[in-house]
N, C-alpha and C. Protein backbone atom coordinates (compact mmCIF):
# COMPACT_ATOMS: atom_id res chain seq x y z
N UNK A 1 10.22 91.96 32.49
CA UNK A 1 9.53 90.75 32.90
C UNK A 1 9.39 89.83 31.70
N UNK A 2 9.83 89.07 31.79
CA UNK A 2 9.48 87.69 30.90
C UNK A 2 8.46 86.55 31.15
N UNK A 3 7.69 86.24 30.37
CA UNK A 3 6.58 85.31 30.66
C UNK A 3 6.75 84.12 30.00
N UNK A 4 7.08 82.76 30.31
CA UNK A 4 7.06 81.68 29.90
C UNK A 4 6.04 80.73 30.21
N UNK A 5 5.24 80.01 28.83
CA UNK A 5 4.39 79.57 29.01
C UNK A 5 4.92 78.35 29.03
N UNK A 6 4.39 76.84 29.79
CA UNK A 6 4.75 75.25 29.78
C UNK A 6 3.61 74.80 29.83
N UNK A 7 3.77 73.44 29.69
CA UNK A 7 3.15 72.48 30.27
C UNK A 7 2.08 71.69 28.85
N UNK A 8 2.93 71.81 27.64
CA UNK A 8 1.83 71.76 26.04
C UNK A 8 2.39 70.39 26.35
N UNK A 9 2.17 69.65 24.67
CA UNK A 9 2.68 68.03 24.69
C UNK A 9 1.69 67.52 23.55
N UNK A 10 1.81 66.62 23.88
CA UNK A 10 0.90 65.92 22.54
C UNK A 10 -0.19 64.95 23.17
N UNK A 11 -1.32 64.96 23.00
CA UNK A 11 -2.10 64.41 23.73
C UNK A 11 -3.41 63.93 22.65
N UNK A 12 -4.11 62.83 22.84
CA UNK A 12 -5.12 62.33 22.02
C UNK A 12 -6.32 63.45 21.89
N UNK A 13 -7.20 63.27 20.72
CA UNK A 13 -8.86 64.20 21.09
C UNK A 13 -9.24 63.63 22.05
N UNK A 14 -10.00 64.34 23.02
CA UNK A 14 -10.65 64.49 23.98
C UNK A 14 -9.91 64.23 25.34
N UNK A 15 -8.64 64.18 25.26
CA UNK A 15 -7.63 64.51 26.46
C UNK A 15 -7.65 65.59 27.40
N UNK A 16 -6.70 65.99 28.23
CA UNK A 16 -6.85 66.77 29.14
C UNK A 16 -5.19 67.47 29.11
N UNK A 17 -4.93 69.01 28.83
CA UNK A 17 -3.57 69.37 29.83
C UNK A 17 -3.64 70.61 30.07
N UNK A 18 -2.66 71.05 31.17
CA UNK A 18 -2.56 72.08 31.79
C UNK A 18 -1.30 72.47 31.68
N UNK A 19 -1.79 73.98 31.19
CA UNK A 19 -0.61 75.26 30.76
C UNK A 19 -0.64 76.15 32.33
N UNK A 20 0.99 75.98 32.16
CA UNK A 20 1.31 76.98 33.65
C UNK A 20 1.98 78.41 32.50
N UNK A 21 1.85 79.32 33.16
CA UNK A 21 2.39 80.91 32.95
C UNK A 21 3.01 81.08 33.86
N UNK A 22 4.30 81.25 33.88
CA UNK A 22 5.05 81.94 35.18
C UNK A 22 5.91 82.95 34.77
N UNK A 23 6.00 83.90 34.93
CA UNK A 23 6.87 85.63 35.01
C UNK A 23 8.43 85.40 35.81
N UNK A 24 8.75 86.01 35.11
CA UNK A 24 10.44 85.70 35.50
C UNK A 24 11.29 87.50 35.55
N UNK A 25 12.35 87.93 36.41
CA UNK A 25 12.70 89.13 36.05
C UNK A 25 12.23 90.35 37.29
N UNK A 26 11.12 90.02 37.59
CA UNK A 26 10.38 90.69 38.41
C UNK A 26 9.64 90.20 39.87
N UNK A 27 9.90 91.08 40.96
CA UNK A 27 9.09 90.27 41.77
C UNK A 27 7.60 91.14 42.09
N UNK A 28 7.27 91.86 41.15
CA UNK A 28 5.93 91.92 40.55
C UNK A 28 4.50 90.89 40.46
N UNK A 29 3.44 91.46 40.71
CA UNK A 29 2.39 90.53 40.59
C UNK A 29 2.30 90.00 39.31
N UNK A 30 1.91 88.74 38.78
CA UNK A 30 1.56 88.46 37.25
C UNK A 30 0.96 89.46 36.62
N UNK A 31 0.31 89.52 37.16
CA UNK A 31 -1.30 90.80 37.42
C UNK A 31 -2.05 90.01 35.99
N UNK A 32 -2.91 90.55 35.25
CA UNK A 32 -4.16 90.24 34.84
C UNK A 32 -3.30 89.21 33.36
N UNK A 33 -3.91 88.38 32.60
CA UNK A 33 -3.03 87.56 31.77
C UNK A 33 -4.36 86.90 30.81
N UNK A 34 -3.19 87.14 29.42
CA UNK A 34 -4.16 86.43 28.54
C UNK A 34 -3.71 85.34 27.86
N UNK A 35 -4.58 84.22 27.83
CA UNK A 35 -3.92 83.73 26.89
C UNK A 35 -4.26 83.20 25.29
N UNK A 36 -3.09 83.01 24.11
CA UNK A 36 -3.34 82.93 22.61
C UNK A 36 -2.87 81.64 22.18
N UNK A 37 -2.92 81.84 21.23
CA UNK A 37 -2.47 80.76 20.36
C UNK A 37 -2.38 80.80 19.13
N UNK A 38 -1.40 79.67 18.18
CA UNK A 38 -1.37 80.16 16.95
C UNK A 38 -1.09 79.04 16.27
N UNK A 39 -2.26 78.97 15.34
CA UNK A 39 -1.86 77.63 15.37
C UNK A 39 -1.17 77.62 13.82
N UNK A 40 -0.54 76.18 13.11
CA UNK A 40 0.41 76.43 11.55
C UNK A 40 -0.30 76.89 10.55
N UNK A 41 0.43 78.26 9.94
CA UNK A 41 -0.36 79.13 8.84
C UNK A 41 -1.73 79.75 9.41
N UNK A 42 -1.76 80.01 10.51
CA UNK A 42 -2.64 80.70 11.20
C UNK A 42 -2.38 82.28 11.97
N UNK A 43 -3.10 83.33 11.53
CA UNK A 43 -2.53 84.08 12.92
C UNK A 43 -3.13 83.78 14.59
N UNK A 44 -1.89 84.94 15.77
CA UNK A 44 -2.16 84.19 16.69
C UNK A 44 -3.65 85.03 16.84
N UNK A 45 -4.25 83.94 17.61
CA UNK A 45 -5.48 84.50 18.54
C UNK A 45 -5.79 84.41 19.77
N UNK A 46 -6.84 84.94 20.28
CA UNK A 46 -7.03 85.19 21.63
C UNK A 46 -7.77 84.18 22.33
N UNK A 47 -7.49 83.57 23.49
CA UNK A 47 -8.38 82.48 23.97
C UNK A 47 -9.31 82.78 25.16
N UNK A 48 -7.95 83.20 26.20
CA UNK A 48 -8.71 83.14 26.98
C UNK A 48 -7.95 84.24 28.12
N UNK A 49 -9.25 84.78 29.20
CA UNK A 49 -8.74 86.44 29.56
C UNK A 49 -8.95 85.93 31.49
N UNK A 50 -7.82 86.16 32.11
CA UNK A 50 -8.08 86.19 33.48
C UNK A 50 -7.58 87.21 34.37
N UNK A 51 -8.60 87.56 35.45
CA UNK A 51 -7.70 89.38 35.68
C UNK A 51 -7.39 89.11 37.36
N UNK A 52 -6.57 90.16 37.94
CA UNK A 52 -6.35 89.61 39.01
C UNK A 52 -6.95 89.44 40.32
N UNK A 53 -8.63 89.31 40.40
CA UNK A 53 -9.54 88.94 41.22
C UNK A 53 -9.93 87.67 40.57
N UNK A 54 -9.81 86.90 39.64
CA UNK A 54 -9.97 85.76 38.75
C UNK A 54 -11.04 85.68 38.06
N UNK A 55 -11.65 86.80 37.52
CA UNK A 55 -12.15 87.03 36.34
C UNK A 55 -12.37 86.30 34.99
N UNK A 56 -13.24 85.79 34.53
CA UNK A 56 -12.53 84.69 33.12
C UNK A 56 -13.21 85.27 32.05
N UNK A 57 -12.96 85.31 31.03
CA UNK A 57 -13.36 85.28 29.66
C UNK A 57 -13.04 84.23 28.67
N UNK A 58 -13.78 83.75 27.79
CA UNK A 58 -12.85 83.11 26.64
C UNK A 58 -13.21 82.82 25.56
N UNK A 59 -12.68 82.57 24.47
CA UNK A 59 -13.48 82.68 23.11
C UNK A 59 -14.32 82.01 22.74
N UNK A 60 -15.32 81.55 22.15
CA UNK A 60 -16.31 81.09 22.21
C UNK A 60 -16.25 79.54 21.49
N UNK A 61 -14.96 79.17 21.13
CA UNK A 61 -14.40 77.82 20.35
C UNK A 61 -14.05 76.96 21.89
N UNK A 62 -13.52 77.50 23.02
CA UNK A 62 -13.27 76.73 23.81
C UNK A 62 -14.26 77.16 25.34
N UNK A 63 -14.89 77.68 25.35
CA UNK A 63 -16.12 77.92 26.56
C UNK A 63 -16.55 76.76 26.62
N UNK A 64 -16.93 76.61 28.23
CA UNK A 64 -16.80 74.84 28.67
C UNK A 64 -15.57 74.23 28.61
N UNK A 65 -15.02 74.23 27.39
CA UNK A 65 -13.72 72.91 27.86
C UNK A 65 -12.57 73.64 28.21
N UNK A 66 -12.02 74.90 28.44
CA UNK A 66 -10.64 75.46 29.06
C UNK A 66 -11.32 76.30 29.94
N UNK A 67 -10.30 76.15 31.32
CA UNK A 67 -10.81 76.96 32.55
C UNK A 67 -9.76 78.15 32.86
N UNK A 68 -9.29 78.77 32.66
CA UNK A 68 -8.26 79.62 32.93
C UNK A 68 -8.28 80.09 35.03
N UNK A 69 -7.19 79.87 35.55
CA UNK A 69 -7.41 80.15 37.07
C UNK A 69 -5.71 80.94 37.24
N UNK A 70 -5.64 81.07 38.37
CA UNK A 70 -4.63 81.99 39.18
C UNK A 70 -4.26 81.38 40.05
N UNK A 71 -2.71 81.10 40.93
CA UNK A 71 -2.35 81.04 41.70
C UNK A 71 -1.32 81.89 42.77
N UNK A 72 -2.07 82.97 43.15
CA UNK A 72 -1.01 84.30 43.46
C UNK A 72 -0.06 84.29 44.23
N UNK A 73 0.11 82.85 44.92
CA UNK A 73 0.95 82.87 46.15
C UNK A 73 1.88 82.29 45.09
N UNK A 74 1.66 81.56 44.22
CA UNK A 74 3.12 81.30 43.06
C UNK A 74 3.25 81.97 41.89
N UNK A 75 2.44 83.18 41.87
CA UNK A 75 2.51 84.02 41.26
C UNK A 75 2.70 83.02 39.25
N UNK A 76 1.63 82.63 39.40
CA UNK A 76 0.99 81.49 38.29
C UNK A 76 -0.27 81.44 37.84
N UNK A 77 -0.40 81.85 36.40
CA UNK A 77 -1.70 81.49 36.12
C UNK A 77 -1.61 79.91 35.27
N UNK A 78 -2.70 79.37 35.01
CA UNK A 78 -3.11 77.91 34.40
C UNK A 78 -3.90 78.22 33.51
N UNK A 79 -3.71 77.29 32.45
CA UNK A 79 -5.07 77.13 31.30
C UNK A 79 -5.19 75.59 31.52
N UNK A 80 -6.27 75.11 32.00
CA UNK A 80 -7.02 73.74 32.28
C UNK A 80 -7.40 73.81 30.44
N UNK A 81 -7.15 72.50 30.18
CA UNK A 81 -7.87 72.34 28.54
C UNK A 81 -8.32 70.66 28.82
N UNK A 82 -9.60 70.55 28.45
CA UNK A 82 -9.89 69.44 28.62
C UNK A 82 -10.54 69.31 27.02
N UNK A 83 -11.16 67.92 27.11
CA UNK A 83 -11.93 67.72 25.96
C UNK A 83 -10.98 68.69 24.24
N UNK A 84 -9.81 68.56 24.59
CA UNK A 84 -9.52 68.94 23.31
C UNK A 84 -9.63 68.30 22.13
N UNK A 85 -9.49 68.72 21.38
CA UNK A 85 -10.03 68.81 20.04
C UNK A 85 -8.37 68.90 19.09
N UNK A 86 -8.77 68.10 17.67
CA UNK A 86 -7.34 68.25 16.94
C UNK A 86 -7.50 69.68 16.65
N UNK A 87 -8.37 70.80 16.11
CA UNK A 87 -8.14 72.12 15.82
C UNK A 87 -7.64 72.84 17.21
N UNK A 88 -7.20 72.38 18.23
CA UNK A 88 -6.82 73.18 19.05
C UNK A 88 -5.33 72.87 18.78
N UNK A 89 -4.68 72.30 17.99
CA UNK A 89 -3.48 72.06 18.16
C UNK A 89 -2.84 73.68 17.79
N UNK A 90 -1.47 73.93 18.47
CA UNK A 90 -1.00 75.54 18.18
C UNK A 90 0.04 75.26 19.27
N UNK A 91 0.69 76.36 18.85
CA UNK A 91 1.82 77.00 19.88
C UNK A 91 0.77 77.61 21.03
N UNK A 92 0.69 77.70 22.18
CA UNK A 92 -0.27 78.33 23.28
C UNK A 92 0.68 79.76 23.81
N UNK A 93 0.76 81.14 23.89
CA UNK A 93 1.06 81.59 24.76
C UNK A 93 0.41 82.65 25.81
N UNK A 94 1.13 83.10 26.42
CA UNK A 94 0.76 84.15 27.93
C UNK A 94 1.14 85.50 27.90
N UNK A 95 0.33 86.00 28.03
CA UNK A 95 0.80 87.70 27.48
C UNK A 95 -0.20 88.55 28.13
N UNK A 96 0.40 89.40 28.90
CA UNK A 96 -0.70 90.79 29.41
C UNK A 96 -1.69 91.46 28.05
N UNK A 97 -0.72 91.77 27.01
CA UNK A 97 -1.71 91.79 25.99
C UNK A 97 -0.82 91.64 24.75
N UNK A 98 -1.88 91.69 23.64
CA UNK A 98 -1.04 91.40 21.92
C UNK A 98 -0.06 92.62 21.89
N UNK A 99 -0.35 93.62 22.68
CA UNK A 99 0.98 94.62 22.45
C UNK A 99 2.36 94.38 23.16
N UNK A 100 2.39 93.63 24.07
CA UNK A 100 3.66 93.86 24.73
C UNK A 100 4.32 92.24 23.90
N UNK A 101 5.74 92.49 24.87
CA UNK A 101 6.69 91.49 23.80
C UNK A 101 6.07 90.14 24.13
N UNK A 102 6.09 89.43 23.43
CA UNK A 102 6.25 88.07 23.54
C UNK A 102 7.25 87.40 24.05
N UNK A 103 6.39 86.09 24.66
CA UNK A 103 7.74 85.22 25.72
C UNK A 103 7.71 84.15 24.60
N UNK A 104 7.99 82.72 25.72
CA UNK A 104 8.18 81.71 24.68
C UNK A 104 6.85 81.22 24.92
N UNK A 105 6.41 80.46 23.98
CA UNK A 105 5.36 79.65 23.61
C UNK A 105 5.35 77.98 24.23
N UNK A 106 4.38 77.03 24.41
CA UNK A 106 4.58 76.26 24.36
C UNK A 106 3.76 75.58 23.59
N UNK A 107 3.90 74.43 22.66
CA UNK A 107 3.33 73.49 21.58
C UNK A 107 1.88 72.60 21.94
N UNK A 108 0.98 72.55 21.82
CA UNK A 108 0.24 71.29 22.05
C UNK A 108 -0.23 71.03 20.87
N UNK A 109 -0.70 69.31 20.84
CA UNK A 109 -0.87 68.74 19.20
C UNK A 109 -1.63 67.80 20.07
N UNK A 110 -2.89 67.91 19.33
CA UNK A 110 -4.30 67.01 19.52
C UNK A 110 -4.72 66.00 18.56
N UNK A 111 -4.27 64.69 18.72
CA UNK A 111 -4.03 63.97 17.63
C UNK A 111 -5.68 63.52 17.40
N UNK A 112 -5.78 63.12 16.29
CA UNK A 112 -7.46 62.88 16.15
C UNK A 112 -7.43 60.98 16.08
């Protein structure tokens, strides 16, 4: 299964975008999904945790402004990011967890 994350871009502080996760390879549930980020000369870290009853967690830098949700009939999860911030700028990705392989990433840059 491969997980590709979309939907980054470049967007002003206090903008709004939405990261899709979609699984490729498998016609498997997403099932539970996290997502990281990493931003330049940074390691990656953990943001935000959604399981497959839609469960949320998330780190305590973006609580309130990213909503993490599920869409099971497209077998899709989302990261809603609003109110960003230039320190959120990073590669964003989607991963069951930091142990398994990595997919591709996608970029967002929060210009100040």
């Amino acid at each position: 299964v491969q997980l590709q994350a979309s939907g980054g871009g470049l967007v002003q502080a206090g903008g709004s975008l939405r990261l899709s996760c979609t699984a490729s390879g498998s016609a498997a549930s997403i099932g539970v999904m996290n997502w990281y980020r990493q931003a330049p000369g940074n390691q990656r870290e953990w943001v935000a945790y959604i399981g497959t009853t839609g469960l949320t967690n998330y780190v305590d830098s973006v609580k309130g402004r990213f909503t993490a949700s599920r869409d099971n009939a497209k077998n899709t999860v989302y990261l809603q990011m609003n109110s960003l911030r230039p320190e959120d700028t990073a590669v964003y990705y989607c991963n069951r967890n930091s142990a398994a392989p990595w997919g591709q990433g996608t970029l967002v840059t929060v210009s100040s």
